[in-house]
Protein backbone atom coordinates (compact mmCIF):
# COMPACT_ATOMS: atom_id res chain seq x y z
CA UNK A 1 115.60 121.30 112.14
CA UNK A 2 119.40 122.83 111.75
CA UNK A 3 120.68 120.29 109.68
CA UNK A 4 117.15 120.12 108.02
CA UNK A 5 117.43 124.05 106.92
CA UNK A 6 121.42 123.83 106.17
CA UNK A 7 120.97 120.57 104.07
CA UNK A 8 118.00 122.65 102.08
CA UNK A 9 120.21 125.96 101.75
CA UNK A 10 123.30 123.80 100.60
CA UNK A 11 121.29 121.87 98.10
CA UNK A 12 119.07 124.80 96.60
CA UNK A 13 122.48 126.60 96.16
CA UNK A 14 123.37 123.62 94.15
CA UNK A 15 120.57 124.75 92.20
CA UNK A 16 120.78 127.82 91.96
CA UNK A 17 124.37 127.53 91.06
CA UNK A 18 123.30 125.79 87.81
CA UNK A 19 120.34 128.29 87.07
CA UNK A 20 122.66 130.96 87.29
CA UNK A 21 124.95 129.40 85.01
CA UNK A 22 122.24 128.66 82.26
CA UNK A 23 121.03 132.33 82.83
CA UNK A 24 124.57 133.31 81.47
CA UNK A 25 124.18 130.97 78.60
CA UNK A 26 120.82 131.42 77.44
CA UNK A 27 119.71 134.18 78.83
CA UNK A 28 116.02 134.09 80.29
CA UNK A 29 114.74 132.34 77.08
CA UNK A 30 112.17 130.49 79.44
CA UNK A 31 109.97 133.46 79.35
CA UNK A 32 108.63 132.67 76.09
CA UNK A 33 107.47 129.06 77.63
CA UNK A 34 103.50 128.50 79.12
CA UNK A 35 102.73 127.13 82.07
CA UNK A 36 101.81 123.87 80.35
CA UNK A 37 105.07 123.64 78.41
CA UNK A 38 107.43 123.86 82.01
CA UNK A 39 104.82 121.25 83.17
CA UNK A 40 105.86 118.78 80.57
CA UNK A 41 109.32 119.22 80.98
CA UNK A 42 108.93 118.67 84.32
CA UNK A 43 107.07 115.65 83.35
CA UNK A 44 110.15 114.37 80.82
CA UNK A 45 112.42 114.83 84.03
CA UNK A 46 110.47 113.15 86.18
CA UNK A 47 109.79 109.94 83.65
CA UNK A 48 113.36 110.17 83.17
CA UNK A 49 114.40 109.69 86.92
CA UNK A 50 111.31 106.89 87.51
CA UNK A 51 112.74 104.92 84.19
CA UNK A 52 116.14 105.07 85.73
CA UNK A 53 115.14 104.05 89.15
CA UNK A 54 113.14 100.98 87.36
CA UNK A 55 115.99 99.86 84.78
CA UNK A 56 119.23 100.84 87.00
CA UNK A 57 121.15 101.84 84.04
CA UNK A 58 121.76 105.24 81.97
CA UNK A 59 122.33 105.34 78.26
CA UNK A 60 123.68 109.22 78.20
CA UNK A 61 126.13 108.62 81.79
CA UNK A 62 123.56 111.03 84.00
CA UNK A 63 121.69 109.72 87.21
CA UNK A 64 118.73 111.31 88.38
CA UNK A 65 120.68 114.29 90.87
CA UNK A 66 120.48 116.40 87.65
CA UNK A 67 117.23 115.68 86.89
CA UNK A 68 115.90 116.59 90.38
CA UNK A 69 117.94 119.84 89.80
CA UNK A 70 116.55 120.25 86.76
CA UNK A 71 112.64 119.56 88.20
CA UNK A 72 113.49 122.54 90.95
CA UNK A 73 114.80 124.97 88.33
CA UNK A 74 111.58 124.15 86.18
CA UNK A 75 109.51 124.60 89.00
CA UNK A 76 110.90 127.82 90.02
CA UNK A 77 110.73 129.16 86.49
CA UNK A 78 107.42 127.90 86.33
CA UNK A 79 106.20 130.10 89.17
CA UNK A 80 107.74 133.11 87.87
CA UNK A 81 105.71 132.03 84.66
CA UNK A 82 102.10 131.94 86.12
CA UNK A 83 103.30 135.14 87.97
CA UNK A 84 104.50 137.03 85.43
CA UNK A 85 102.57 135.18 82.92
CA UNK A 86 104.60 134.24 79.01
CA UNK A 87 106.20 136.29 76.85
CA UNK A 88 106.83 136.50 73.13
CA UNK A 89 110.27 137.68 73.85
CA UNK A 90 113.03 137.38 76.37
CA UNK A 91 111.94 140.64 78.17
CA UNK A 92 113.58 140.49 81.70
CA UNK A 93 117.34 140.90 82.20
CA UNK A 94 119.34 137.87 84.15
CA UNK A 95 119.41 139.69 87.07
CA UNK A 96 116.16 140.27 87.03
CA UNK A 97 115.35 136.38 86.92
CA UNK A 98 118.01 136.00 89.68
CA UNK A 99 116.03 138.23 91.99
CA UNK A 100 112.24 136.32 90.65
CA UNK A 101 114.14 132.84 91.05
CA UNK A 102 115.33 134.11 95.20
CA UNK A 103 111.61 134.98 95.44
CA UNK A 104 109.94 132.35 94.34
CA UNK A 105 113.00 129.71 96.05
CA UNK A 106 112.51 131.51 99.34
CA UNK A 107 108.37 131.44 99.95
CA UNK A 108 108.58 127.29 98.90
CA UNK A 109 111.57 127.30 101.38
CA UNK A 110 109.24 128.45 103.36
CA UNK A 111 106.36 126.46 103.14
CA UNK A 112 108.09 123.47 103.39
CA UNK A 113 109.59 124.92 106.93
CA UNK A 114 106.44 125.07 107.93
CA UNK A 115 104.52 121.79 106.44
CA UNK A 116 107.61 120.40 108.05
CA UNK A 117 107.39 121.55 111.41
CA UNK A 118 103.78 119.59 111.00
CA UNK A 119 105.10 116.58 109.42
CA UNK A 120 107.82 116.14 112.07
CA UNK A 121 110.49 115.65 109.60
CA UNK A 122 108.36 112.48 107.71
CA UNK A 123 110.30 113.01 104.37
CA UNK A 124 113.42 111.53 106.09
CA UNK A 125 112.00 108.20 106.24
CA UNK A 126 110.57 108.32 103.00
CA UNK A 127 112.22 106.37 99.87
CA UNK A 128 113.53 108.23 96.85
CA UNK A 129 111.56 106.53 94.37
CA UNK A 130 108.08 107.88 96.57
CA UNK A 131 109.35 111.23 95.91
CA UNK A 132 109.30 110.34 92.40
CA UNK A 133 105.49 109.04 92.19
CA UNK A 134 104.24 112.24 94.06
CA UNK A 135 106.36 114.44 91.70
CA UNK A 136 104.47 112.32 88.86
CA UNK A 137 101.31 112.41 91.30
CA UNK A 138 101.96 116.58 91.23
CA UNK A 139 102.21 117.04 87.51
CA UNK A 140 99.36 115.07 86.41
CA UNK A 141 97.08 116.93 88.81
CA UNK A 142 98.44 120.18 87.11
CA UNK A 143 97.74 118.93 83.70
CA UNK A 144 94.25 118.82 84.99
CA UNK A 145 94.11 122.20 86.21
CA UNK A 146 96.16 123.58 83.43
CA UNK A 147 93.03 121.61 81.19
CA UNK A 148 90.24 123.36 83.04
CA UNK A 149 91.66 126.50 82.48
CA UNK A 150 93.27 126.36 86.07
CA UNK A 151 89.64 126.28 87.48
CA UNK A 152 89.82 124.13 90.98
CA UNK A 153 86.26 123.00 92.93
CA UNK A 154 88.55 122.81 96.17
CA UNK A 155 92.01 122.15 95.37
CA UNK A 156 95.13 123.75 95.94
CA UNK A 157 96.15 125.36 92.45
CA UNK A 158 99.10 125.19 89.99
CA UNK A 159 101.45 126.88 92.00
CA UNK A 160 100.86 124.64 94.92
CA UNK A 161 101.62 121.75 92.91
CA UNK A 162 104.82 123.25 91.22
CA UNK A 163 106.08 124.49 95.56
CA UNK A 164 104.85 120.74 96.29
CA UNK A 165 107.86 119.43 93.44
CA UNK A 166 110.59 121.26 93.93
CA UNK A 167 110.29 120.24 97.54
CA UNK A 168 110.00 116.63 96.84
CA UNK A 169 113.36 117.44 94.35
CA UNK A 170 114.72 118.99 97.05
CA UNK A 171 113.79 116.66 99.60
CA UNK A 172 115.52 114.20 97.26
CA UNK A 173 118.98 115.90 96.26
CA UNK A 174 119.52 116.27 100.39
CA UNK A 175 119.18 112.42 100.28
CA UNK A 176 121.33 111.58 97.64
CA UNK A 177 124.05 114.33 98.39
CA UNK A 178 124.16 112.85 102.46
CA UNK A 179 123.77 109.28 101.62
CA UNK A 180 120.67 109.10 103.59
CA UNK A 181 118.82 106.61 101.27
């Protein structure tokens, strides 16, 4: 599990890296995004990575690492969303959003510590392209619950969902950064 939590920490700095980075540029102009807005461009990142892992080719020049960045980042943002609920207005200062997106980072480090500890490491002998279909699997079971009004009869809710895909990103990005495909 050492090389399990130093792979995470290396590639959620990766991540964070680039939030940080967009946080200078645009500021926190997220905020003014719903929960069901992140979920579709989750959903466009996601379709995007399964298209390129169908038709092996890229017209822009990016793979899917970025895109599995980009799902984590979403996801993150996505909790500080149904936490904070939206805003009209960018109304939280970057460092601010910095200290939400350690929070929120930190507790799905966290759960996946622990799911793993269960699992016994299973992820490692999954395939890429599986995390892929759950990540799909994930969204359109929160477009669902984002439908009924984020009413569930016994199912985990949204923010189970968006923990569950930025661990399959993550799970991911540790594959394709140590070759372990």
């Amino acid at each position: 599990m050492a090389d399990t939590k130093e792979q995470f920490e290396h590639v959620i700095k990766i991540c964070r890296d680039l939030f940080v980075k967009k946080l200078h540029d645009y500021g926190a102009s997220w905020r003014i995004m719903r929960p069901a807005s992140i979920t579709d461009q989750i959903f466009i990142k996601a379709k995007r990575i399964r298209n390129l892992e169908i038709k092996k080719v890229s017209k822009v020049g990016e793979g899917i690492y970025p895109e599995f960045i980009g799902i984590v980042n979403y996801g993150v943002i996505g909790l500080i969303q149904l936490a904070l609920g939206f805003s009209d207005e960018v109304d939280i200062l970057p460092e601010r959003a910095l200290e939400l997106y350690d929070k929120y980072i930190t507790s799905t480090k966290e759960l996946m510590y622990a799911k793993n500890a269960d699992y016994d490491e299973a992820w490692r002998n999954m395939r890429i392209n599986s995390y892929t279909d759950l990540i799909l699997t994930k969204i359109q079971r929160t477009k669902q619950i984002e439908d009924n009004n984020g009413a569930t009869l016994v199912s985990e809710g949204i923010d189970a969902n968006y923990m569950d895909m930025i661990n399959y990103s993550l799970f991911a990005l540790i594959k394709l950064e140590y070759g372990e495909e």
